[in-house]
C-alpha atoms as a PDB file:
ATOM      1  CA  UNK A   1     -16.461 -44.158 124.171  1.00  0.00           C
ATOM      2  CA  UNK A   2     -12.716 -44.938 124.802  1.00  0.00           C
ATOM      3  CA  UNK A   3     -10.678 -45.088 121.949  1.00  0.00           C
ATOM      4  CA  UNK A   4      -7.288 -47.045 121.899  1.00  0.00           C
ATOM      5  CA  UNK A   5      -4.543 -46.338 120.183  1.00  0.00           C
ATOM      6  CA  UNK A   6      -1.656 -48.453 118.957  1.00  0.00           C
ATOM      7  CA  UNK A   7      -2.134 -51.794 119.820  1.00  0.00           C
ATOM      8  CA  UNK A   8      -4.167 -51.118 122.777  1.00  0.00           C
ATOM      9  CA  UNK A   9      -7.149 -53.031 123.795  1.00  0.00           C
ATOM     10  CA  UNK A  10     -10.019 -52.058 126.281  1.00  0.00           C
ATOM     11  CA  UNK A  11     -11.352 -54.733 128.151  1.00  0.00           C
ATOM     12  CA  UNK A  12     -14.503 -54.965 129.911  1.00  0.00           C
ATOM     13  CA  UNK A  13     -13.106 -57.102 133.018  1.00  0.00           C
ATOM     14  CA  UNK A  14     -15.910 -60.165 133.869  1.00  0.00           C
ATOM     15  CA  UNK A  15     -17.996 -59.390 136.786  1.00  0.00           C
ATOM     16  CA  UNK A  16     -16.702 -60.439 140.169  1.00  0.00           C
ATOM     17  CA  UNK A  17     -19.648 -61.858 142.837  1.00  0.00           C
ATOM     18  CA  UNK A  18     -18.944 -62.271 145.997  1.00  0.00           C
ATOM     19  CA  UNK A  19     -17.178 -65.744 147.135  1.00  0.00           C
ATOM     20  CA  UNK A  20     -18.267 -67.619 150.244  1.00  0.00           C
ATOM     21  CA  UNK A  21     -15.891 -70.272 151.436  1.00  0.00           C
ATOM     22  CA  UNK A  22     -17.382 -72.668 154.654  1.00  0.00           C
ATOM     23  CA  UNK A  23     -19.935 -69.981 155.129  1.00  0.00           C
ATOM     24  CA  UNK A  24     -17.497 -67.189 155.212  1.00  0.00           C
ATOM     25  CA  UNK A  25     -17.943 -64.500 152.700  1.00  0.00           C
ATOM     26  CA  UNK A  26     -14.889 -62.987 151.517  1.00  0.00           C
ATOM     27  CA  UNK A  27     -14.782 -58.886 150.714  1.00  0.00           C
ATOM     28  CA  UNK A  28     -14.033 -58.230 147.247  1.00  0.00           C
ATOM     29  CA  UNK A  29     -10.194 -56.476 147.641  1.00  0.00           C
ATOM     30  CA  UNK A  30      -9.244 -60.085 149.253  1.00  0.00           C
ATOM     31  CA  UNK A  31     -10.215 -61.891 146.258  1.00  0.00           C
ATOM     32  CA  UNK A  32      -8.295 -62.849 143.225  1.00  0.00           C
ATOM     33  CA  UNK A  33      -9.039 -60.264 140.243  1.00  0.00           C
ATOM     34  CA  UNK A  34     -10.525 -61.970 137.401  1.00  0.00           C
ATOM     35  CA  UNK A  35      -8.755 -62.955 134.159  1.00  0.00           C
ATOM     36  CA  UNK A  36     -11.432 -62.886 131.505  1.00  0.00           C
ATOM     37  CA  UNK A  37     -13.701 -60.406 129.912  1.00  0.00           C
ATOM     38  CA  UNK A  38     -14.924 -58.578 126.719  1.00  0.00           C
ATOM     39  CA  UNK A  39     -13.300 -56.310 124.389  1.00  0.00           C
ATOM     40  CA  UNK A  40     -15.082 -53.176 123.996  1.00  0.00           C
ATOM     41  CA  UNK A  41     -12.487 -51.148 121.880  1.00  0.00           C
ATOM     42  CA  UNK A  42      -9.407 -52.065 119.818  1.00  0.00           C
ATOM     43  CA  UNK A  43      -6.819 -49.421 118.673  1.00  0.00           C
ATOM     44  CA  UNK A  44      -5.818 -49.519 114.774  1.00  0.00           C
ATOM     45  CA  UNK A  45      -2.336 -51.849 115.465  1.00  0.00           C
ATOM     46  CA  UNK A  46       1.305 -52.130 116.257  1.00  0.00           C
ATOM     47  CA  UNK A  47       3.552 -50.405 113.922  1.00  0.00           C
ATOM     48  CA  UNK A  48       6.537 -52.383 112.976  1.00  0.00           C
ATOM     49  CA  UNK A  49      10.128 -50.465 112.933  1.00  0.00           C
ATOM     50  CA  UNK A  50       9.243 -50.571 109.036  1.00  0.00           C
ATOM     51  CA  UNK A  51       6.424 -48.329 109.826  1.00  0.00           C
ATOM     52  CA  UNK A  52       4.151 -51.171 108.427  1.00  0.00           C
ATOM     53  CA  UNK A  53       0.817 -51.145 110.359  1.00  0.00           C
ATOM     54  CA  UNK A  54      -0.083 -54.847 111.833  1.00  0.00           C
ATOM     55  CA  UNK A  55      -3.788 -55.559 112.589  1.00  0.00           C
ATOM     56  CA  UNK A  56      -5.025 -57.110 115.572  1.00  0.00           C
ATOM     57  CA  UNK A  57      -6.012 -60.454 116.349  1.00  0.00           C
ATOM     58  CA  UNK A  58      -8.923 -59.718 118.884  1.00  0.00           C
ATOM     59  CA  UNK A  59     -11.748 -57.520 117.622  1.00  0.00           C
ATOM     60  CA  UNK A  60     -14.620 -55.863 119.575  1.00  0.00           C
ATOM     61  CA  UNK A  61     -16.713 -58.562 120.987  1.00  0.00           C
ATOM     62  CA  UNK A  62     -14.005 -60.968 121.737  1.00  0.00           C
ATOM     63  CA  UNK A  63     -14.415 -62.884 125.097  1.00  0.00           C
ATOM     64  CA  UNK A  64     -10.169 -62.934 126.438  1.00  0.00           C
ATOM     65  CA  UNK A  65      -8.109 -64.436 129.096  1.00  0.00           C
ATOM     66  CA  UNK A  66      -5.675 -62.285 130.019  1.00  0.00           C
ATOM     67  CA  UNK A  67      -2.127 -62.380 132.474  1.00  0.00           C
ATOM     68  CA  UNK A  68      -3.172 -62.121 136.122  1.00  0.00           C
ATOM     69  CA  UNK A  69      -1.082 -58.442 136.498  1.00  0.00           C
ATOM     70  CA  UNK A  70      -1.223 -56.960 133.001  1.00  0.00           C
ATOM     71  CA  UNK A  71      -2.745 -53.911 132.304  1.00  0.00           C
ATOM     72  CA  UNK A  72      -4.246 -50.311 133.268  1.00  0.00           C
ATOM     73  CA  UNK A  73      -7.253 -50.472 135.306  1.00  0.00           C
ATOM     74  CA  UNK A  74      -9.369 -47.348 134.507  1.00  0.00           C
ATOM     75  CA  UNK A  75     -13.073 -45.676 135.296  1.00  0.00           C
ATOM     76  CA  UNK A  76     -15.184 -44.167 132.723  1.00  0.00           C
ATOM     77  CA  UNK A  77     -18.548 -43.073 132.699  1.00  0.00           C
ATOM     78  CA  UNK A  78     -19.035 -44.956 135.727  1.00  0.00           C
ATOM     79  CA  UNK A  79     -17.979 -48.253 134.490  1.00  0.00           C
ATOM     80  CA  UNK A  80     -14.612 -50.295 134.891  1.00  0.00           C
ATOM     81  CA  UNK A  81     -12.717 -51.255 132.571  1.00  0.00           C
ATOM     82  CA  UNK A  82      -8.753 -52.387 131.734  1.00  0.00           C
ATOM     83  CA  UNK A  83      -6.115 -51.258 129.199  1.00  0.00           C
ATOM     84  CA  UNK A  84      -3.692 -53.828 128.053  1.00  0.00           C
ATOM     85  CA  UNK A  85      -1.470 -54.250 125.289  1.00  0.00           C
ATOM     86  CA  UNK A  86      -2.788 -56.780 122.812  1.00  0.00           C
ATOM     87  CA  UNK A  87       0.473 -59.019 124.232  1.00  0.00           C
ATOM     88  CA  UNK A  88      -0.466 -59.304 127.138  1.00  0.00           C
ATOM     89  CA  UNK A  89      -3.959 -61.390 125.705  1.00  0.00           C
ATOM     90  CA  UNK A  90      -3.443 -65.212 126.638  1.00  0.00           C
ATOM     91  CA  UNK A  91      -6.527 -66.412 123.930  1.00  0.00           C
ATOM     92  CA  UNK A  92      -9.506 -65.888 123.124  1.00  0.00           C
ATOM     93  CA  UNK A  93     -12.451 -67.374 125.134  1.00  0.00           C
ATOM     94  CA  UNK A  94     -14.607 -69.424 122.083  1.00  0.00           C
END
């Protein structure tokens, strides 16, 4: 499995289906990404110019929104997924 580091996050992007609008179904590259999905993997903090470790909100599990352009979209073992920093996390989903 991936394994952040820093204050990383790996996020498990919410499945996209395809949209039909008036009976036209749009392909999938002309439809907004999504914003929400499922951490998978956390990395072990941010490290303050102190060199004090600070733990992360979100935790493995956590359903997040997240900004529209944020991130590093990434492929492994066949399934997507998206890097962000832990900043770029809106909330999480309750």
């Amino acid at each position: 499995m991936l394994k952040p580091l820093g204050d990383r996050v790996i996020v498990r992007v919410a499945a996209q289906g395809e949209k039909e609008i008036g009976g036209i179904v749009l392909a999938a590259n002309t439809q907004e990404k999504p914003l929400t999905g499922e951490v998978v993997a956390t990395g072990s903090g941010r490290i303050t110019d102190a060199g004090q470790t600070l733990e992360l909100t979100v935790k493995t599990g956590d359903q997040v929104l997240f900004d529209k352009f944020a991130g590093q979209e990434l492929s492994y073992q066949g399934q997507d997924y998206l890097a962000l920093h832990e900043k770029d996390i809106i909330a999480i989903v309750d």
